[in-house]
PDB file of N, CA and C in Angstrom:
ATOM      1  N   UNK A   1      81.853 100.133-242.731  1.00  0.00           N
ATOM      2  CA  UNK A   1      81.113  99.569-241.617  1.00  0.00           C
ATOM      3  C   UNK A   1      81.974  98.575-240.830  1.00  0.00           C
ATOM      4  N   UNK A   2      82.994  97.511-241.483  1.00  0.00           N
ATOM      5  CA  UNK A   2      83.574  96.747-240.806  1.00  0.00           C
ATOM      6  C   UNK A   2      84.750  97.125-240.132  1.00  0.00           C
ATOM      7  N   UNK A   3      85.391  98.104-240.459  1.00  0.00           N
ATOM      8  CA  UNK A   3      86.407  99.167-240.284  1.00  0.00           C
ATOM      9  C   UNK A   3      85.708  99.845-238.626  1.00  0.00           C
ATOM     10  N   UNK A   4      84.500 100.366-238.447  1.00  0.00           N
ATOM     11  CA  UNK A   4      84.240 100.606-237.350  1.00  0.00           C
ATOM     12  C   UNK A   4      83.797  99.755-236.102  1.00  0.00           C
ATOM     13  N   UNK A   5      83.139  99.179-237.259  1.00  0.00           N
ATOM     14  CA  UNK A   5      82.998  97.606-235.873  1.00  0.00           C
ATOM     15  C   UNK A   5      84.740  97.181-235.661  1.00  0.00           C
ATOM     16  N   UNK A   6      85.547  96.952-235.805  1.00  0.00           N
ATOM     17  CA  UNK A   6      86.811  96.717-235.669  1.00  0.00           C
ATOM     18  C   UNK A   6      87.382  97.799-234.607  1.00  0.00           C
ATOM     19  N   UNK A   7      87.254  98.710-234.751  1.00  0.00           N
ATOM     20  CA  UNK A   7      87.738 100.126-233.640  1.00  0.00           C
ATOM     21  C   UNK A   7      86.976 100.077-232.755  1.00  0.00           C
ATOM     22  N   UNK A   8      85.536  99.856-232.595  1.00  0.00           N
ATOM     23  CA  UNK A   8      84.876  99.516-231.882  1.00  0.00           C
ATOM     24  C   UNK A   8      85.548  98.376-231.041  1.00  0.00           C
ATOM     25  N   UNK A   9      85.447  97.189-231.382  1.00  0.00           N
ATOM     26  CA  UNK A   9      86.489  96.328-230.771  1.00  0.00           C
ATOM     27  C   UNK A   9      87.198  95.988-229.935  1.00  0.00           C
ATOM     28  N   UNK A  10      88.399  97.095-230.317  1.00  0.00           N
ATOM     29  CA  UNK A  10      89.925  97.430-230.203  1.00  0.00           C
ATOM     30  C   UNK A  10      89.505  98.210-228.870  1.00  0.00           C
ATOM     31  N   UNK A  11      88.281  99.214-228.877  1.00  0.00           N
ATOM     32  CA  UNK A  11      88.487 100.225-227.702  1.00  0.00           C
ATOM     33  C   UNK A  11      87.853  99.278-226.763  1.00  0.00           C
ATOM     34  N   UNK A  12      86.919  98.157-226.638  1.00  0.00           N
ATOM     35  CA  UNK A  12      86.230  97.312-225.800  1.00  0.00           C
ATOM     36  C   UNK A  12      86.906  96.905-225.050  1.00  0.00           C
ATOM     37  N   UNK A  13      88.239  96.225-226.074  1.00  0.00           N
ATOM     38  CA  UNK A  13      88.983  95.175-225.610  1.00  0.00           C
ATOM     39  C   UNK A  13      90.219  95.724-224.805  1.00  0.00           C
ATOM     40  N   UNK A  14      90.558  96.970-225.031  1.00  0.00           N
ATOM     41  CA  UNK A  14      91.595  97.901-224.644  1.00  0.00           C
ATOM     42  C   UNK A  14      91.486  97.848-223.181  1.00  0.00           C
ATOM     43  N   UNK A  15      89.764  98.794-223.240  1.00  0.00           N
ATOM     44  CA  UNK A  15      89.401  99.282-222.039  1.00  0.00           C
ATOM     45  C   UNK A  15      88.928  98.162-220.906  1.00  0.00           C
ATOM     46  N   UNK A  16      88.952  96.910-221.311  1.00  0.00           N
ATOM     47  CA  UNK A  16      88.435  95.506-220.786  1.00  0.00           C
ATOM     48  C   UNK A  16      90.270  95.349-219.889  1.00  0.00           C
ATOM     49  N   UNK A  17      90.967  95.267-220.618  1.00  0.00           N
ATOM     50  CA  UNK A  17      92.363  95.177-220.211  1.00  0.00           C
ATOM     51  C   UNK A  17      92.657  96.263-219.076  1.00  0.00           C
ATOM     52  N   UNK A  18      92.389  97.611-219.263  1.00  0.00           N
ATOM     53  CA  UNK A  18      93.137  98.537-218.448  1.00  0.00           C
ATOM     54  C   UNK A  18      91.995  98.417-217.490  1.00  0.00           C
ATOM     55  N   UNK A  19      90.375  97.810-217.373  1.00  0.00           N
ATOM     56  CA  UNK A  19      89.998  97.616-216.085  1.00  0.00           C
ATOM     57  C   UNK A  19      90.557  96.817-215.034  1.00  0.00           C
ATOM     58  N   UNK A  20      91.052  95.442-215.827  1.00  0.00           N
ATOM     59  CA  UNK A  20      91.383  94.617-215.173  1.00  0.00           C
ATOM     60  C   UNK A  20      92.511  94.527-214.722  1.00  0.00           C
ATOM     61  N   UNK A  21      93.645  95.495-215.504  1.00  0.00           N
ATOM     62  CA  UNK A  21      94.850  95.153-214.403  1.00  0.00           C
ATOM     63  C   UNK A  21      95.043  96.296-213.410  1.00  0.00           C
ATOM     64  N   UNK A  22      94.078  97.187-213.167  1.00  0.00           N
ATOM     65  CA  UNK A  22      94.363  98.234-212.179  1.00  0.00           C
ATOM     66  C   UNK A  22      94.324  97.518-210.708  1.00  0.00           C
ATOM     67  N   UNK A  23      94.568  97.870-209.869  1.00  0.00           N
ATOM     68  CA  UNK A  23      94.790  97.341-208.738  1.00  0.00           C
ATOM     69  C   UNK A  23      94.388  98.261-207.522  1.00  0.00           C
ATOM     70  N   UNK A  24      93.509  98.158-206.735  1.00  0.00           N
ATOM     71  CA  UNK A  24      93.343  99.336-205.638  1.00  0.00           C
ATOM     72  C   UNK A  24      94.255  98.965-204.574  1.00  0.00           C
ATOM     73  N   UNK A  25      94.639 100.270-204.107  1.00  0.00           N
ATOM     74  CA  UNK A  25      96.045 100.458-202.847  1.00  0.00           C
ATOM     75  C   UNK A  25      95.645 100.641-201.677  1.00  0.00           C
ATOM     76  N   UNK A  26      95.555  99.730-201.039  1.00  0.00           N
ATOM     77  CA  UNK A  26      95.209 100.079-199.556  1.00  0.00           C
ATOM     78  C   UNK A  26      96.208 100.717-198.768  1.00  0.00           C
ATOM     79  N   UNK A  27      95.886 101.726-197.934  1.00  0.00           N
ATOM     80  CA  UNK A  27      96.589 102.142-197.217  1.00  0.00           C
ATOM     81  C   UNK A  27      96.445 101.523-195.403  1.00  0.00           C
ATOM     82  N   UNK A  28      97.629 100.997-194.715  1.00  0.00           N
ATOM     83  CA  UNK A  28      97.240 100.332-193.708  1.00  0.00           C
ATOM     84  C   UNK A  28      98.006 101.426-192.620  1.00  0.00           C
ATOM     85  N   UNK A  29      97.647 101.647-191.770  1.00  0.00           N
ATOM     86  CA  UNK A  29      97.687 102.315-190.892  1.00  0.00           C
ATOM     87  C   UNK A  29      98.698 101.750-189.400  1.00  0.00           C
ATOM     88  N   UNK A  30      98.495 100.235-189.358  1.00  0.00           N
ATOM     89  CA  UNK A  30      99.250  99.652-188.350  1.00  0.00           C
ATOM     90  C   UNK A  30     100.481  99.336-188.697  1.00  0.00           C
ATOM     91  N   UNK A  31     101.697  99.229-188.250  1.00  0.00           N
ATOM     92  CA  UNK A  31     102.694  98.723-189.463  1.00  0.00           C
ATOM     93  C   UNK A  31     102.301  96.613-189.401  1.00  0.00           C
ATOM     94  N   UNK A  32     102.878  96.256-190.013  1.00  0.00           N
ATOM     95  CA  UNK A  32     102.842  94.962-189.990  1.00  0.00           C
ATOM     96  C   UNK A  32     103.585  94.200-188.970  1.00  0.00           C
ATOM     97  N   UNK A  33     102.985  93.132-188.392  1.00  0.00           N
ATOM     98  CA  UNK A  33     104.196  92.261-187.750  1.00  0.00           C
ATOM     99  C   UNK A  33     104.979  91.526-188.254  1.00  0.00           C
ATOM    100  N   UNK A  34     106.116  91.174-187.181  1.00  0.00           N
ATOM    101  CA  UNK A  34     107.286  90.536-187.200  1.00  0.00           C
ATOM    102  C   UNK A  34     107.072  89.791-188.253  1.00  0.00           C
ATOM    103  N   UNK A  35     107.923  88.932-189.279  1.00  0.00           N
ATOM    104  CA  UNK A  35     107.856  87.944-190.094  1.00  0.00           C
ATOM    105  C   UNK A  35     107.860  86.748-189.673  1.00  0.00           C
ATOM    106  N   UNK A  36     107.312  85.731-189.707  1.00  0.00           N
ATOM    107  CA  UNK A  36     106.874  84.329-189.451  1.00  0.00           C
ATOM    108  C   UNK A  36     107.901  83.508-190.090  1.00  0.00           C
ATOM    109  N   UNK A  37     108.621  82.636-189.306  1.00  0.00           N
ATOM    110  CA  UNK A  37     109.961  82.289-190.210  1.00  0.00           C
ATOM    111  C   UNK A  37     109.416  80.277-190.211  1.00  0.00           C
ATOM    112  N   UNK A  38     109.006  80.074-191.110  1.00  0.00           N
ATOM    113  CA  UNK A  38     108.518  78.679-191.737  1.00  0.00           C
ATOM    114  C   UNK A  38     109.568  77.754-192.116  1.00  0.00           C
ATOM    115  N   UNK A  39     108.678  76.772-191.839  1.00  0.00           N
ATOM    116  CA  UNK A  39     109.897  75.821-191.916  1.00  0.00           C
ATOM    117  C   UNK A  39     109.288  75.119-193.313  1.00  0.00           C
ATOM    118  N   UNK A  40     110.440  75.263-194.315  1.00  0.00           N
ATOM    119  CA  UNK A  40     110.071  74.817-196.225  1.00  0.00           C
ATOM    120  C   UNK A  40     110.102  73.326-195.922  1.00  0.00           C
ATOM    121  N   UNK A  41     108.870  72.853-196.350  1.00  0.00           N
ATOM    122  CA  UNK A  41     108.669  71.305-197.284  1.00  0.00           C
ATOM    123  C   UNK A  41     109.409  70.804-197.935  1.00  0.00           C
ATOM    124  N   UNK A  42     109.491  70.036-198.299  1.00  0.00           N
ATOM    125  CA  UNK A  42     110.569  69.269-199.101  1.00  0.00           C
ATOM    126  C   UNK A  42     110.455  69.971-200.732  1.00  0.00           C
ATOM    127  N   UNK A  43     111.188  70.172-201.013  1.00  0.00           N
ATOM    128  CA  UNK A  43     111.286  70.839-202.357  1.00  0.00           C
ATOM    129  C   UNK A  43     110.571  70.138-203.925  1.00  0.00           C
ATOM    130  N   UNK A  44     109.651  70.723-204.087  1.00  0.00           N
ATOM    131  CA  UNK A  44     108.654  70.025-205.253  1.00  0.00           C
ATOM    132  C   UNK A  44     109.576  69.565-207.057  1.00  0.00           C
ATOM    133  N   UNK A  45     110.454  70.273-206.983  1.00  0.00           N
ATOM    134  CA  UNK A  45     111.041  70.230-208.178  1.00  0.00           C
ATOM    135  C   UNK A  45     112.709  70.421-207.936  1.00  0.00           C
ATOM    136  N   UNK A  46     113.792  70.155-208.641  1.00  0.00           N
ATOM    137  CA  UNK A  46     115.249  70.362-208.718  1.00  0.00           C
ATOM    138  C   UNK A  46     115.166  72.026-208.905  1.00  0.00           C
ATOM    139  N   UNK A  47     114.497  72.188-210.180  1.00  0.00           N
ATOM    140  CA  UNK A  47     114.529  73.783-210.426  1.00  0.00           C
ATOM    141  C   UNK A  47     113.519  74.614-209.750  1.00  0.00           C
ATOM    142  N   UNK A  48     112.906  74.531-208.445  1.00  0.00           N
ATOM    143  CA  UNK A  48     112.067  74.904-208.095  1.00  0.00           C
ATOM    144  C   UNK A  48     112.370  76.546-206.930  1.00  0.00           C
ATOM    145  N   UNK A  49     111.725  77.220-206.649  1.00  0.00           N
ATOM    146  CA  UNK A  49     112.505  78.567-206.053  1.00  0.00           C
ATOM    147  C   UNK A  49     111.444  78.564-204.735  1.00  0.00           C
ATOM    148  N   UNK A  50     112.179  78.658-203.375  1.00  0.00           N
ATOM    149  CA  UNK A  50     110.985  78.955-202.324  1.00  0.00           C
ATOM    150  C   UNK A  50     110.862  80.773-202.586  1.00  0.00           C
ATOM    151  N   UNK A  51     109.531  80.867-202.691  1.00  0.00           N
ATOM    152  CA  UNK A  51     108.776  82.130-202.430  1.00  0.00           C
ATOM    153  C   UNK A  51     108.091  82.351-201.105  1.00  0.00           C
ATOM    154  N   UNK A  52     108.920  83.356-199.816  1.00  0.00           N
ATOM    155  CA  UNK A  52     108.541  83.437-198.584  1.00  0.00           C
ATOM    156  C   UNK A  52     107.057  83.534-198.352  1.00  0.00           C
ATOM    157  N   UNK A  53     106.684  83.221-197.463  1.00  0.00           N
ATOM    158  CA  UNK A  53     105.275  83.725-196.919  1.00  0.00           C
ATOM    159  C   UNK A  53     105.508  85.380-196.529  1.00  0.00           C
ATOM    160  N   UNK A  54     104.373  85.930-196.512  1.00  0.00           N
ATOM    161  CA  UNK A  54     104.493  87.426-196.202  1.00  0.00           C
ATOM    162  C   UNK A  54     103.148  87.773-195.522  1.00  0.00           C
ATOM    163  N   UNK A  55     102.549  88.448-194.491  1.00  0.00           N
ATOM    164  CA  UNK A  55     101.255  89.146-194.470  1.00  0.00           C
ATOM    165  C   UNK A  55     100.618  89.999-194.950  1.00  0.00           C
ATOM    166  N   UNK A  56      99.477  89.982-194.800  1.00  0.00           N
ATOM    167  CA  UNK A  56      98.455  90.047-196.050  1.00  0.00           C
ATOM    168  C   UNK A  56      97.629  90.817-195.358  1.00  0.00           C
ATOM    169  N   UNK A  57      97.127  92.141-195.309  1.00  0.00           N
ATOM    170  CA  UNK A  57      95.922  93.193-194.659  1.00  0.00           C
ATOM    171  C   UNK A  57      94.524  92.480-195.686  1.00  0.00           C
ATOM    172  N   UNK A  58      93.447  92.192-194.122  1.00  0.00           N
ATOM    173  CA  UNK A  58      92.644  91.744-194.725  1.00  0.00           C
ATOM    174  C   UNK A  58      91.601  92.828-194.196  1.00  0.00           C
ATOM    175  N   UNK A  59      91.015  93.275-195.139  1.00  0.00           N
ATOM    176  CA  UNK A  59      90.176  95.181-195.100  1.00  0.00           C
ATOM    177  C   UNK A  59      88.877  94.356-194.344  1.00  0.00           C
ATOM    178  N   UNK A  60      88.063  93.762-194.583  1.00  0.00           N
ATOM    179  CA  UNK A  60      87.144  92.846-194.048  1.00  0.00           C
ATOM    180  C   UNK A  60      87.493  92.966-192.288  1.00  0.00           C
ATOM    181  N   UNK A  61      88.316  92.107-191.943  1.00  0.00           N
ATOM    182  CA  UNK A  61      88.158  91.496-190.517  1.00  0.00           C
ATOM    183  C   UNK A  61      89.474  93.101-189.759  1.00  0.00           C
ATOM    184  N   UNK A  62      90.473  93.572-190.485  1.00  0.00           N
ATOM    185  CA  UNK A  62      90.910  95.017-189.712  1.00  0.00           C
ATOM    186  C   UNK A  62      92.273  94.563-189.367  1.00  0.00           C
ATOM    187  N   UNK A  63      92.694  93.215-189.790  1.00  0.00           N
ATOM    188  CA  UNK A  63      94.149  92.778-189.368  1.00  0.00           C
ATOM    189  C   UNK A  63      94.912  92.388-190.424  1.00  0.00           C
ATOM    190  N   UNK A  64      95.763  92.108-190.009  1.00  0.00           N
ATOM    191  CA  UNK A  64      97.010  91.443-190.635  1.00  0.00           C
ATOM    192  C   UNK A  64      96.721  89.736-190.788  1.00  0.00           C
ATOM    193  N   UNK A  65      96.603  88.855-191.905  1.00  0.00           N
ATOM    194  CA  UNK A  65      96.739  87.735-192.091  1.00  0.00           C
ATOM    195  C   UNK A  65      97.912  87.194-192.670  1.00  0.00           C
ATOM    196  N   UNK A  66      98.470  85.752-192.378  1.00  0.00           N
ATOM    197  CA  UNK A  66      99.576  85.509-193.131  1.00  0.00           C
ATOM    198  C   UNK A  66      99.336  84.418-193.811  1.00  0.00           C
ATOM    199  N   UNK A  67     100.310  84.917-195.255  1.00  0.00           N
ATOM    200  CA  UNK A  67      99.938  83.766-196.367  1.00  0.00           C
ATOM    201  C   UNK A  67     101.671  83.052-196.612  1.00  0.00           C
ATOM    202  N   UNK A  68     101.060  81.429-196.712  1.00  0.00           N
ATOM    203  CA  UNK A  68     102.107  81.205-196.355  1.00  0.00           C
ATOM    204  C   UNK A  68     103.093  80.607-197.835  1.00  0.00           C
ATOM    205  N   UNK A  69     104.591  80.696-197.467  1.00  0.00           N
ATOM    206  CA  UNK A  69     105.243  80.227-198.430  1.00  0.00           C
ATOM    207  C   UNK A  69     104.905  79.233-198.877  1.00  0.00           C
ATOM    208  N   UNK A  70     105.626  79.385-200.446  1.00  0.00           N
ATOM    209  CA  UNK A  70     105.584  77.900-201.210  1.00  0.00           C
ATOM    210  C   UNK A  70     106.425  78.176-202.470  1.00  0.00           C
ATOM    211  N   UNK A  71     106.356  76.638-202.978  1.00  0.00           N
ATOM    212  CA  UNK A  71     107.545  76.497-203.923  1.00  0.00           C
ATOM    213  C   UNK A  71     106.933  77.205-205.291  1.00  0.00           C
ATOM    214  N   UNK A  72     107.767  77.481-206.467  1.00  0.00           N
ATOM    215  CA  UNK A  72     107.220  77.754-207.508  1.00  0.00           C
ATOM    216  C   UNK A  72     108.739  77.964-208.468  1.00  0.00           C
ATOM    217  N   UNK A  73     108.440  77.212-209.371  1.00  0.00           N
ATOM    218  CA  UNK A  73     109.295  76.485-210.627  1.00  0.00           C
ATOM    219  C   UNK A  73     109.663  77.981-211.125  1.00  0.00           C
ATOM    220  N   UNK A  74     111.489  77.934-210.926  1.00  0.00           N
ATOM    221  CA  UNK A  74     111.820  79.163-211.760  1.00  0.00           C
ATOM    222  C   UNK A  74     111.700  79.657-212.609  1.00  0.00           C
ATOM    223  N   UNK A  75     111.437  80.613-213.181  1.00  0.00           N
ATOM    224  CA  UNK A  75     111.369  81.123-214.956  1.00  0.00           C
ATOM    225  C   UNK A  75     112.678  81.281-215.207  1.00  0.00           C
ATOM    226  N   UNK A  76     112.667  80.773-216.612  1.00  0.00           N
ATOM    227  CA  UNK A  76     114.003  80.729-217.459  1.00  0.00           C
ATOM    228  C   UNK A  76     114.516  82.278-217.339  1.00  0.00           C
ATOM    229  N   UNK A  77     115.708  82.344-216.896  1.00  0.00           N
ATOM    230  CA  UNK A  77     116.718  83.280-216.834  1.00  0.00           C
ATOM    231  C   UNK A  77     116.225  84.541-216.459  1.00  0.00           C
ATOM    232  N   UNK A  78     115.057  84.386-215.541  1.00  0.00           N
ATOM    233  CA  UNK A  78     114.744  85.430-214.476  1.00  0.00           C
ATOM    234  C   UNK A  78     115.194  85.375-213.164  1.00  0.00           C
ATOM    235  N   UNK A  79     115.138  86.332-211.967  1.00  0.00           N
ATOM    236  CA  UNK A  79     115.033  86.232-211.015  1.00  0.00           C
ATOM    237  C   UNK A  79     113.862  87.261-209.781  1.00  0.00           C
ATOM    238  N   UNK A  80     113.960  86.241-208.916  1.00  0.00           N
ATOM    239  CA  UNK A  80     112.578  86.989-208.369  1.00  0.00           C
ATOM    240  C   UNK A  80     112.744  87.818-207.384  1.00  0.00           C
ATOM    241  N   UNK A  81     112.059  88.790-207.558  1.00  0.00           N
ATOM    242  CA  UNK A  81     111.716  89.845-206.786  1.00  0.00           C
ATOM    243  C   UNK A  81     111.008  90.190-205.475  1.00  0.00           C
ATOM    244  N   UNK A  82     111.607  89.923-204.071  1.00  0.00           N
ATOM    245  CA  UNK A  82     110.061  89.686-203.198  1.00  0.00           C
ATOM    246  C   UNK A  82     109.552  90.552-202.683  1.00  0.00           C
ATOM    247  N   UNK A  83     108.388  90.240-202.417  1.00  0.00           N
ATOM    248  CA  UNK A  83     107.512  91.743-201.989  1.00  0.00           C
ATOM    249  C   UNK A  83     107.372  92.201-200.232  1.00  0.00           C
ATOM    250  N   UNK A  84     107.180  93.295-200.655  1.00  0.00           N
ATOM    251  CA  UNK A  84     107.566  93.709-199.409  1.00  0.00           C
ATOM    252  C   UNK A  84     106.682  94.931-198.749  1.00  0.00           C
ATOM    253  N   UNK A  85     106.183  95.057-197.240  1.00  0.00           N
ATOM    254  CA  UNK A  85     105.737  96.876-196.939  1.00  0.00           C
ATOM    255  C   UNK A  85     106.615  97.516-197.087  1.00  0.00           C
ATOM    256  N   UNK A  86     106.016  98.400-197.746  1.00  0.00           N
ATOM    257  CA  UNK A  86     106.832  99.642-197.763  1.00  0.00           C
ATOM    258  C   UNK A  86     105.487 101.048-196.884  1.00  0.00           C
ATOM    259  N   UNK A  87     106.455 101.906-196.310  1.00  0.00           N
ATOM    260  CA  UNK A  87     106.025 102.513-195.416  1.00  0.00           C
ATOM    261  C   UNK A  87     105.743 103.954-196.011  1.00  0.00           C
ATOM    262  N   UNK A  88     105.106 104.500-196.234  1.00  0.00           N
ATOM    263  CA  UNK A  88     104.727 105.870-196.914  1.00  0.00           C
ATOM    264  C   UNK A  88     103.994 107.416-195.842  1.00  0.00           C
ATOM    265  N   UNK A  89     103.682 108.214-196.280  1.00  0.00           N
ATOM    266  CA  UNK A  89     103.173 109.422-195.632  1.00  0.00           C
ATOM    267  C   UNK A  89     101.476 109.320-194.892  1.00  0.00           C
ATOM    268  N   UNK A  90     101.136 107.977-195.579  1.00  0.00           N
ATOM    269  CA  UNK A  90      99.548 107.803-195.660  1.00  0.00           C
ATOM    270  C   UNK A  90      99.250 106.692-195.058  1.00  0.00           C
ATOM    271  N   UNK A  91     100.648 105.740-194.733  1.00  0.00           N
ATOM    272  CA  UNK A  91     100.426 104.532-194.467  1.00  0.00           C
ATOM    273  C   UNK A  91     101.579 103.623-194.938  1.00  0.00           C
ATOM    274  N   UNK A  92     101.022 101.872-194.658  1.00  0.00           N
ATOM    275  CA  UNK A  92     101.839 100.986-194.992  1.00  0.00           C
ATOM    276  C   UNK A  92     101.129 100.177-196.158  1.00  0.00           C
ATOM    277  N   UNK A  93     101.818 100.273-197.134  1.00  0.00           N
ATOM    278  CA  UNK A  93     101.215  99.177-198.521  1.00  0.00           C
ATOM    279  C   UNK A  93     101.969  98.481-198.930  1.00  0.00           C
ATOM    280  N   UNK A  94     101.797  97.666-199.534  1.00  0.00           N
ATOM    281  CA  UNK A  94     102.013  96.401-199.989  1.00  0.00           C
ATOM    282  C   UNK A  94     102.805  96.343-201.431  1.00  0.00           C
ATOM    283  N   UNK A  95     104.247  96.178-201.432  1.00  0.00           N
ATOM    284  CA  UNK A  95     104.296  95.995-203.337  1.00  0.00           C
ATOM    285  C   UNK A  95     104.549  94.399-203.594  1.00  0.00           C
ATOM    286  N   UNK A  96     103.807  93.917-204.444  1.00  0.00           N
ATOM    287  CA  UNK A  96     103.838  92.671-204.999  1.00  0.00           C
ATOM    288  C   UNK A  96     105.234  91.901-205.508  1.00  0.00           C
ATOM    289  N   UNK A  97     105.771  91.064-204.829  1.00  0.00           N
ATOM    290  CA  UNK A  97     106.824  90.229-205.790  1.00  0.00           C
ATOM    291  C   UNK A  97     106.276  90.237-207.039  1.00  0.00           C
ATOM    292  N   UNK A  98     107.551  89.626-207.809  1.00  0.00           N
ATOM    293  CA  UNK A  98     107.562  89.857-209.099  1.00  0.00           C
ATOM    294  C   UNK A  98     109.161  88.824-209.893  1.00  0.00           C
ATOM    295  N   UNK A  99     108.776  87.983-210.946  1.00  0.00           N
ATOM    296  CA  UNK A  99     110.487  87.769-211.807  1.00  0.00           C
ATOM    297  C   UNK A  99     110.433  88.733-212.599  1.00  0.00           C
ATOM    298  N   UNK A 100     111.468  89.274-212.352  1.00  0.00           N
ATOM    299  CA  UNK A 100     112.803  89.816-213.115  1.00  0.00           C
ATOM    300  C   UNK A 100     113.381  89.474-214.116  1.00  0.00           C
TER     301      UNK A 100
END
């Protein structure tokens, strides 16, 4: 009995996980505009990394919004990845920065 409540569990908790990190792909149709070139704040930390601002398709209002840069404390002996449109057969989507 405790053996199945346990697998029981395992598949809850599995399937709790693979809901939550799926991600739906919008496909955008306009390409994006020009990049917004910001002027960085004073730097929050010595080890700190600027992460650009980028725009953001907001499905709601039908446009392009921009979110803006900011600092964020490097990870040990990574490096970061920034995100970017990429342009496809269906449209323009979005891949997420990321450290490396």
């Amino acid at each position: 009995m405790k053996s199945k409540i346990r697998i029981l569990f395992g598949i809850i908790i599995i399937s709790l996980s693979v809901s939550c990190s799926t991600t739906r792909v919008v496909y955008v149709r306009k390409s994006p505009p020009a990049r917004i070139v910001e002027i960085r704040p004073q730097r929050i930390h010595n080890n700190a990394f600027w992460i650009e601002g980028h725009w953001r398709w907001n499905n709601r209002a039908h446009k392009y919004v921009w979110v803006k840069g900011h600092w964020e404390i490097n990870k040990k002996n990574r490096i970061w990845t920034k995100g970017h449109w990429k342009k496809t057969r269906r449209g323009w989507i979005w891949k997420n920065g990321y450290w490396k």
